[in-house]
Protein backbone atom coordinates (compact mmCIF):
# COMPACT_ATOMS: atom_id res chain seq x y z
CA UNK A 1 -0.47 28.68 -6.04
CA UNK A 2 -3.06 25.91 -6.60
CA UNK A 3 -0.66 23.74 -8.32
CA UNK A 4 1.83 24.44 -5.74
CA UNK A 5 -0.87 24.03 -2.82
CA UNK A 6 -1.76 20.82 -4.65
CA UNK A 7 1.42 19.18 -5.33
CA UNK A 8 2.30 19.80 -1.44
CA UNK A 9 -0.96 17.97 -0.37
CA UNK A 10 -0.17 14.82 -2.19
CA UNK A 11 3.50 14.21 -2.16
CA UNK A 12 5.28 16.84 0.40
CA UNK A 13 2.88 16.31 3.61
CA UNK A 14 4.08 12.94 4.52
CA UNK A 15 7.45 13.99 4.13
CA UNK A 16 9.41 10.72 3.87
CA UNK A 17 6.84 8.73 2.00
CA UNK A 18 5.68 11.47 -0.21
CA UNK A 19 9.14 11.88 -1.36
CA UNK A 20 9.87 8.64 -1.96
CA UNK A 21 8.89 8.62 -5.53
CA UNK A 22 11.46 11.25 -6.42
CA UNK A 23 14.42 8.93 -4.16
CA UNK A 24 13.11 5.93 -6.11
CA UNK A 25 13.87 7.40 -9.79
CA UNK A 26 17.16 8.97 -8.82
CA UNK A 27 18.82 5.77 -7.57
CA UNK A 28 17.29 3.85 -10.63
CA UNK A 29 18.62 6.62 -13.64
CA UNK A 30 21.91 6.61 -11.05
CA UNK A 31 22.31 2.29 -11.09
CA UNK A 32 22.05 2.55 -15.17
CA UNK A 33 24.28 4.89 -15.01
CA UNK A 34 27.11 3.40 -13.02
CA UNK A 35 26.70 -0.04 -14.99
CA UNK A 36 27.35 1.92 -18.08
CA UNK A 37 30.43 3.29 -17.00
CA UNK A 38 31.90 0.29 -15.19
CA UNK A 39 31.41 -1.28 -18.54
CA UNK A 40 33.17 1.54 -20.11
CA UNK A 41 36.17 1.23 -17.56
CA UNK A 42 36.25 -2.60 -18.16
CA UNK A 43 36.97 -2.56 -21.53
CA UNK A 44 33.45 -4.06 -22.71
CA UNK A 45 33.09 -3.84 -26.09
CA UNK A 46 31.14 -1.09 -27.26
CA UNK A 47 28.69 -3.03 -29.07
CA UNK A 48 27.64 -5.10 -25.64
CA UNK A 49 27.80 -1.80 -23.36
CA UNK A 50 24.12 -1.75 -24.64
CA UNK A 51 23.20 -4.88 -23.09
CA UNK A 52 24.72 -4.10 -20.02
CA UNK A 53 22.27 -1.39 -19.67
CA UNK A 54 19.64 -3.80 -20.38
CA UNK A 55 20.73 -5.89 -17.82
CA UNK A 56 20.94 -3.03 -15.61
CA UNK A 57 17.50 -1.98 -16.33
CA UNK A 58 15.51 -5.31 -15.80
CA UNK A 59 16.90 -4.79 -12.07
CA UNK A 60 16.39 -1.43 -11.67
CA UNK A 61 12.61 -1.18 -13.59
CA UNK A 62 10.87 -4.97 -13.56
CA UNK A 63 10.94 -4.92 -9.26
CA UNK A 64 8.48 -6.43 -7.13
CA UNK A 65 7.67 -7.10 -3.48
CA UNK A 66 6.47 -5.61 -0.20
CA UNK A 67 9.81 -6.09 1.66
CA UNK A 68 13.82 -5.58 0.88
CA UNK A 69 14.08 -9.60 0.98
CA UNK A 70 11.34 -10.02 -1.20
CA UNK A 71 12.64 -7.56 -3.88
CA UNK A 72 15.77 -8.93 -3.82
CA UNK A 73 14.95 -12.23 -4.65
CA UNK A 74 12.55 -11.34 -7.58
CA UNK A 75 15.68 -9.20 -9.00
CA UNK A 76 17.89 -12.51 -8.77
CA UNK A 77 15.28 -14.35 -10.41
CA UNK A 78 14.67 -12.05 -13.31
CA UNK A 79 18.33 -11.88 -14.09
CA UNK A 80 18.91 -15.17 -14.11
CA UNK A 81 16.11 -15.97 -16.16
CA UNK A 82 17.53 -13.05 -19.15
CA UNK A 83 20.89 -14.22 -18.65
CA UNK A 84 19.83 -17.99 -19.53
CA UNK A 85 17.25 -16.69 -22.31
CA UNK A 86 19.03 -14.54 -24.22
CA UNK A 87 21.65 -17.07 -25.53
CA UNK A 88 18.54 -18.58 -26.97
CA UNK A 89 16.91 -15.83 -28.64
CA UNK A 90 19.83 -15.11 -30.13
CA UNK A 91 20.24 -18.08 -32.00
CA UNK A 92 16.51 -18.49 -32.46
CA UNK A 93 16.14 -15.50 -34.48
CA UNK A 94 18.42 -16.40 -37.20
CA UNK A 95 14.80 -19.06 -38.07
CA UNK A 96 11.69 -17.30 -39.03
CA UNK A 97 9.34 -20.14 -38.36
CA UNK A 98 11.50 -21.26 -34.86
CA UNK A 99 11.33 -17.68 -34.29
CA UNK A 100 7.10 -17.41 -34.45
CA UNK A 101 6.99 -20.22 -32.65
CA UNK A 102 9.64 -19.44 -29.76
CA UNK A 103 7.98 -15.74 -29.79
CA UNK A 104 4.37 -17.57 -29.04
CA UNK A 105 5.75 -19.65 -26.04
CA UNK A 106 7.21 -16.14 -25.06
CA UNK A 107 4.00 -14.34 -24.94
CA UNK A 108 1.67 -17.10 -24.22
CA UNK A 109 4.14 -17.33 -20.40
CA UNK A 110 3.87 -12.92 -20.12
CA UNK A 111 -0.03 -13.96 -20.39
CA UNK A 112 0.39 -16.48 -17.65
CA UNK A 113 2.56 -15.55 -15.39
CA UNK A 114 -0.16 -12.95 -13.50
CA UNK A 115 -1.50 -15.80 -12.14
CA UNK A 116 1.19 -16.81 -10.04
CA UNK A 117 0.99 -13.07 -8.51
CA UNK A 118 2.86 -9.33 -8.93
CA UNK A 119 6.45 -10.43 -9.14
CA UNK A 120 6.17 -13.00 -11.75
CA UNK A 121 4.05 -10.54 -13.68
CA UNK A 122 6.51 -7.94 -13.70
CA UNK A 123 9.56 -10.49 -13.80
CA UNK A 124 7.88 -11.94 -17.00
CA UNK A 125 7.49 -8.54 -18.83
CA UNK A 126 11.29 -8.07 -17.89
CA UNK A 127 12.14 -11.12 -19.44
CA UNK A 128 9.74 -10.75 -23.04
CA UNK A 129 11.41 -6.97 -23.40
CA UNK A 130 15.23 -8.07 -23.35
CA UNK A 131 14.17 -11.62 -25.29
CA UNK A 132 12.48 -9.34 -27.87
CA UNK A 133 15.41 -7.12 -28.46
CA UNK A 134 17.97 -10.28 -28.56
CA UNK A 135 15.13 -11.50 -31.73
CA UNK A 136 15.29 -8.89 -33.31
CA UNK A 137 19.00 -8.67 -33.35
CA UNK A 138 20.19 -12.40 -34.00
CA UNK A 139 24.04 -13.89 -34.17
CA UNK A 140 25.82 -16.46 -33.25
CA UNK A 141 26.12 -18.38 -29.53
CA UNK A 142 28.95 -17.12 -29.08
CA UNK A 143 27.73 -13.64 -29.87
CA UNK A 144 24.59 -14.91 -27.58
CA UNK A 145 26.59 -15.76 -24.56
CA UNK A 146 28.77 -12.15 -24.66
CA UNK A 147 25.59 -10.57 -24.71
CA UNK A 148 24.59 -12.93 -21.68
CA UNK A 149 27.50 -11.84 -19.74
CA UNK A 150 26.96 -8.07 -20.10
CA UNK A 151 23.53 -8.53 -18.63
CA UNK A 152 25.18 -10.40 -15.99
CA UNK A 153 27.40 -7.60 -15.58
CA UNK A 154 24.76 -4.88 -15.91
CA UNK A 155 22.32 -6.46 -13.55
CA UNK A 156 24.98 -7.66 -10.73
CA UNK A 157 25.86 -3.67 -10.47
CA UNK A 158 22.55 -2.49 -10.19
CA UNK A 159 22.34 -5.48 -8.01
CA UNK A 160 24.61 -4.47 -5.22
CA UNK A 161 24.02 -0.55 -6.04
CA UNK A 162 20.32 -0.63 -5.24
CA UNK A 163 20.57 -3.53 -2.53
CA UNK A 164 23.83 -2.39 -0.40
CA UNK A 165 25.51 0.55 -1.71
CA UNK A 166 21.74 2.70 -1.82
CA UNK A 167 18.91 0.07 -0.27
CA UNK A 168 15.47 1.65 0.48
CA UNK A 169 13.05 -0.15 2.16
CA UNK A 170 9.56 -0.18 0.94
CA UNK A 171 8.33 -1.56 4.16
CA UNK A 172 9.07 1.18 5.91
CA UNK A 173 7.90 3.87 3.14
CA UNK A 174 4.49 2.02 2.94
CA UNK A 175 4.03 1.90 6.82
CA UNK A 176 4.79 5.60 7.26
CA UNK A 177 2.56 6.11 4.35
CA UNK A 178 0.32 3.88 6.13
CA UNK A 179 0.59 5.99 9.56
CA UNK A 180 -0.03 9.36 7.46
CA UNK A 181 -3.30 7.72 6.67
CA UNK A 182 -4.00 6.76 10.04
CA UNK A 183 -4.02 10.08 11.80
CA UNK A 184 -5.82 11.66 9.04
CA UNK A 185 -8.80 9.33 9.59
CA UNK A 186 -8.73 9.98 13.01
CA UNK A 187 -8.80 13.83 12.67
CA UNK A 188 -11.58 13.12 10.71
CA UNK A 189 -13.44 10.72 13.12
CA UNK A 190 -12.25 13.59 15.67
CA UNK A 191 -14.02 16.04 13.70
CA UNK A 192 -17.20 13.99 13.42
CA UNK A 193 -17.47 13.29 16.70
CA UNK A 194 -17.29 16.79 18.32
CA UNK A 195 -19.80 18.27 15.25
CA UNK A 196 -22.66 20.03 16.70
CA UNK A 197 -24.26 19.78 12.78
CA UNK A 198 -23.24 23.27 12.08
CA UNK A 199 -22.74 24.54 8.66
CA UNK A 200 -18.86 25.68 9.34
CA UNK A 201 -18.39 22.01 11.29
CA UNK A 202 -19.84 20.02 7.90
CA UNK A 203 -17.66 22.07 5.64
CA UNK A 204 -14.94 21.32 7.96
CA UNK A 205 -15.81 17.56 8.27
CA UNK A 206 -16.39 17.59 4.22
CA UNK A 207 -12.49 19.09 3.73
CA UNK A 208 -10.65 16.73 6.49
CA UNK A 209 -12.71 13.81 4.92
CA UNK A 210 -11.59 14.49 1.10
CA UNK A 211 -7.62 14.74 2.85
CA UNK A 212 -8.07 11.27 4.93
CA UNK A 213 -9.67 9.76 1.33
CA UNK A 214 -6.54 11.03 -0.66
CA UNK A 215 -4.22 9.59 2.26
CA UNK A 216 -5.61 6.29 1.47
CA UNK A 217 -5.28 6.74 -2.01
CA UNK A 218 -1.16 7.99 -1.86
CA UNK A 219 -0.96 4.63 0.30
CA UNK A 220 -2.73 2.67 -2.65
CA UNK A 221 -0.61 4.75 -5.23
CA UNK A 222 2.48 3.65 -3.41
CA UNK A 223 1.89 0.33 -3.00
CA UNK A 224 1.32 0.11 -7.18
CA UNK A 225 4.72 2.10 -7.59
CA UNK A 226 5.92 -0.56 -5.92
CA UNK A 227 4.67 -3.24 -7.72
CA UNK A 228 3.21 -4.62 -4.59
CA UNK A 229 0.39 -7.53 -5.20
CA UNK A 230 -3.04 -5.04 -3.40
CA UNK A 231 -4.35 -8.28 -2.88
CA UNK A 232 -1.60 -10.90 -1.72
CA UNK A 233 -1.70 -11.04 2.05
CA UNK A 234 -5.10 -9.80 2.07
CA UNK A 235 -6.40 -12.65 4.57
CA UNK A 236 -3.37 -12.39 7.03
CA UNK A 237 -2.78 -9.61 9.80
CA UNK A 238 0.59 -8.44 7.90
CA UNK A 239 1.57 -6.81 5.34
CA UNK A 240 0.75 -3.80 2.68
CA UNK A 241 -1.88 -5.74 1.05
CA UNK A 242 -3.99 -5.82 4.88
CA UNK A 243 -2.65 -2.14 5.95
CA UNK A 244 -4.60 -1.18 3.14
CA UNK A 245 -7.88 -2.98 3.41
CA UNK A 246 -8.40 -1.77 6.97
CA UNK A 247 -7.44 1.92 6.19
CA UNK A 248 -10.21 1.59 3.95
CA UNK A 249 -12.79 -0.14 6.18
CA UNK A 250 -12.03 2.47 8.87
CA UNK A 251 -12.94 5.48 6.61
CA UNK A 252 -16.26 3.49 5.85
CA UNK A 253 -16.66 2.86 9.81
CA UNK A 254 -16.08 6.82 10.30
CA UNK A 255 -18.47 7.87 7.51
CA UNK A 256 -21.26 5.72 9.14
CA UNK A 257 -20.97 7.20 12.03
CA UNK A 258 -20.81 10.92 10.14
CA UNK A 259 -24.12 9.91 9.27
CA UNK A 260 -25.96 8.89 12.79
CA UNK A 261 -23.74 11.05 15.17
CA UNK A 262 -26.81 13.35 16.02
CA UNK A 263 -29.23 10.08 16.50
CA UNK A 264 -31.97 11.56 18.33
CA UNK A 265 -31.65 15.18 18.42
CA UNK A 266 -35.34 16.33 19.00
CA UNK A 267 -36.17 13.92 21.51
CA UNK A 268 -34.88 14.86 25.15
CA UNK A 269 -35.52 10.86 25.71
CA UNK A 270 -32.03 10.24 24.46
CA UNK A 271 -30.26 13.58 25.57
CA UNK A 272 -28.87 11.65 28.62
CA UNK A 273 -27.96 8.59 26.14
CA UNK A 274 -26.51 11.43 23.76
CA UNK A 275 -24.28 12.51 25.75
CA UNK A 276 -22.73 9.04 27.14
CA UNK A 277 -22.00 8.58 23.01
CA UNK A 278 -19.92 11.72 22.53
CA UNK A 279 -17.87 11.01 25.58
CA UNK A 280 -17.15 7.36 24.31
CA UNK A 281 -16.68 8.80 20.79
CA UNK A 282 -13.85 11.47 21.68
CA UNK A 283 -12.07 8.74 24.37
CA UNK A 284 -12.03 6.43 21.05
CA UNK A 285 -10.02 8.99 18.91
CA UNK A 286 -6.86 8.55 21.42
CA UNK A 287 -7.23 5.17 19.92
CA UNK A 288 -6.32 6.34 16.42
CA UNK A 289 -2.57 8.23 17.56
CA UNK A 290 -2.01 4.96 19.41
CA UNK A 291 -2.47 2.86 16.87
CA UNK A 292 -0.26 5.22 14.06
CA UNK A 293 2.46 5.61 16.70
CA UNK A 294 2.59 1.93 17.08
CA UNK A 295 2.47 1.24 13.31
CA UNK A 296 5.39 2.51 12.91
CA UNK A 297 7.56 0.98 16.18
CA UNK A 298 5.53 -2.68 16.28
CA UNK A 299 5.42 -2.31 19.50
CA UNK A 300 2.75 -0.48 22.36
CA UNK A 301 -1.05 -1.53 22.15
CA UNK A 302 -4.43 -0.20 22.17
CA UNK A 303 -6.65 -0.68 25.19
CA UNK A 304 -10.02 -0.76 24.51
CA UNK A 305 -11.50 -2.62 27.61
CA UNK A 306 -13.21 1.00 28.45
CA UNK A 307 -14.63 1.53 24.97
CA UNK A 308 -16.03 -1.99 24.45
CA UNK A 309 -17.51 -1.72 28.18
CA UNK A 310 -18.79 2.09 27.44
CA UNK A 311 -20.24 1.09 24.27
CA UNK A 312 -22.01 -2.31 26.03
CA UNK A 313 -24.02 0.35 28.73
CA UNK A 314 -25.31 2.11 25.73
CA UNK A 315 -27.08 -1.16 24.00
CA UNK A 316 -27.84 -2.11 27.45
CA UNK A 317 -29.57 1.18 27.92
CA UNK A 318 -30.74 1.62 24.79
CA UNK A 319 -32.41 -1.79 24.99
CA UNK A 320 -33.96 -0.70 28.35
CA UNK A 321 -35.72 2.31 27.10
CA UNK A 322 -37.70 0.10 25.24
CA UNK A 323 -38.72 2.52 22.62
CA UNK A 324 -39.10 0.00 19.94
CA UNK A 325 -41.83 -1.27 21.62
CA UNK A 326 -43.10 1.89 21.85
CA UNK A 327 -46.13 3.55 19.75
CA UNK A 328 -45.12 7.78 20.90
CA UNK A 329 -43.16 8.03 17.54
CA UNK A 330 -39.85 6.77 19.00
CA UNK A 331 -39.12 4.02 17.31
CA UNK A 332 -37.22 6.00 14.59
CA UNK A 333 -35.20 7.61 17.34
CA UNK A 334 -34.20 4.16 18.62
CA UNK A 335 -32.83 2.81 15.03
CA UNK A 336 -31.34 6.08 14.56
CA UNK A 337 -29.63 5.63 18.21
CA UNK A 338 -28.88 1.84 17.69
CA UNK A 339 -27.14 2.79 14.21
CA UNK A 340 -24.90 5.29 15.48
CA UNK A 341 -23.54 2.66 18.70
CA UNK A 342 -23.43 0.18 15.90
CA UNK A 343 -21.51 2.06 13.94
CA UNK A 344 -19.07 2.82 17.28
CA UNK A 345 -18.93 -0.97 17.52
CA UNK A 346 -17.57 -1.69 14.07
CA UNK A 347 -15.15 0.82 14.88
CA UNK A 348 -14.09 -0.37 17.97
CA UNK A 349 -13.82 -4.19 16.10
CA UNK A 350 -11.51 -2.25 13.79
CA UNK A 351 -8.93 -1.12 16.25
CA UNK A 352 -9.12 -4.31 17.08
CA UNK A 353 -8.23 -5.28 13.67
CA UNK A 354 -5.46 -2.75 13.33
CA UNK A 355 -4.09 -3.43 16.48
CA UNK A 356 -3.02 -6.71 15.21
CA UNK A 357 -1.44 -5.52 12.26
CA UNK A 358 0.64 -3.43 14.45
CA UNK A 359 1.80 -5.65 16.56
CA UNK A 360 3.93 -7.75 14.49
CA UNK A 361 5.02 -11.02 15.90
CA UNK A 362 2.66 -11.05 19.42
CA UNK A 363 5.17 -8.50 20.24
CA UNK A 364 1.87 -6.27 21.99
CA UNK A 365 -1.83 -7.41 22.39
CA UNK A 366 -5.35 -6.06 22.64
CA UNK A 367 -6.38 -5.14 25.81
């Protein structure tokens, strides 16, 4: 039951995305397949149907990219570059000494390529696996160019089989991932902020803290599935690469605030102060089904005039108390009190944040 329990957690909960993983495999094992038996039907020769699966599989296995478009194009690339390479390496390996020396340039451009990002990484691999088996198995041009056209052949199919006839979007996979994610962070913040420090509301707070962690972590697990550069479009408002890096920044917002949301409890000084906090705090959680409902659509915004404003009268208030000035033992209370509306702040900064990301295009704006 714990494996069952387990397995249900991580891959069944967020129904589409979880189960995108086992969608992803069957349409790759079913492009090789129908490239293997168009060649059959074609009349390939049997001794090329091989290389038809090859061509197949540096389509279907060696993808990269955080959008259809983007995926496409790195699958065009990649077969083009094995259908112009392997010509060469066929010839090549008929020379032991051209054959080091080609086999260096090889490997020395796998090594590079990383630096020009995911997709040429995983384009170059592609490339060095089918180069290495055309090496190993050398012949004549001609013999080179029939094995070039069966990975033509192989690749086109799983081409327009993965692409038209059975496309799947990661875009939208991530971003419902990405919504998942969302809402468990804000059951968590929701759970923080109506705590009264209780040993059943920490235990509580500890399990819906561990789920909105391993959220994040299915999104991150997705995204390498994916092949999807974590860092790429880290600087922009768009994209996986951002999705990610606030997701993460809005745990760390939510655990700061797990951490001062009783500021103050012993001193009645701040019971008045106390209270203005938790109402902010729980009219900040609609925030969190706003934004995850918009994620998805692009379109609807989050208002946070009231927020920004409630959270203002607090340091205004705060700062009139003037406890920090004060020598009757509350000046702990006071940083205790200005952590906690700090840590609403950042919060509030990070709707903000996410907000953007949402709405792609200007098509919705911050209020």
């Amino acid at each position: 039951m714990q494996l069952i329990s387990e397995f249900y957690r991580i891959f069944i909960r967020p129904i589409d995305p979880g189960l995108f993983m086992t969608k992803y495999a069957a349409k790759s094992i079913c492009a090789c397949l129908v490239a293997l038996l168009l060649a059959y039907l074609v009349g390939m020769s049997t001794k090329f149907l091989q290389w038809s699966v090859y061509g197949s599989m540096v389509v279907v296995v060696f993808r990269a990219g955080s959008t259809l478009a983007k995926r496409k194009a790195v699958a065009r690339w990649l077969a083009f570059a094995v259908m112009c390479l392997v010509p060469v390496s066929t010839v090549v390996g008929n020379y032991s000494i051209l054959l080091e020396i080609y086999l260096f340039m090889l490997a020395f451009a796998v090594f590079f390529a990383p630096v020009l990002g995911v997709a040429a990484a995983t384009a170059a691999i592609g490339t060095l696996i089918v180069n290495l088996l055309a090496l190993t198995s050398p012949g004549t041009m001609l013999v080179g160019l029939e094995r070039s056209g069966a990975v033509l052949f192989g690749a086109t199919v799983s081409y327009l089989f993965l692409f038209y006839l059975w496309p799947m979007k990661p875009e939208k996979v991530l971003t419902r991932a990405g919504a998942v994610a969302l809402t468990d962070i804000g059951d968590y913040f929701r759970a923080v902020a109506s705590s009264t420090g209780s040993k059943a509301d920490l235990k509580e707070i500890a399990e819906i803290h561990e789920r909105s962690v391993e959220s994040v972590r299915r999104y991150r697990r997705f995204m390498e599935a994916m092949n999807v550069d974590p860092v790429k479009e880290l600087g922009s408002y768009e994209g996986p690469s951002a999705l990610y890096a606030l997701l993460v920044r809005m745990i760390e917002a939510v655990v700061g605030l797990a951490n001062s949301r009783q500021f103050a409890e012993h001193s009645p000084v701040f019971k008045d102060m106390r209270f203005k906090f938790s109402d902010i705090a729980g009219r900040s959680s609609v925030a969190f089904d706003v934004l995850a409902a918009s994620l998805s659509t692009g379109k609807g915004g989050v208002d946070l005039r009231g927020i920004d404003e409630g959270i203002a009268e607090l340091e205004s208030e705060l700062l009139r108390l003037g406890a920090y000035k004060r020598d009757d033992g509350l000046r702990n209370e006071f940083l205790e009190a200005w952590g906690a509306i700090y840590g609403l702040r950042n919060l509030s900064m990070e709707f903000a944040e996410m907000s953007k990301l949402c709405c792609k295009g200007g098509a919705c704006s911050v209020r």
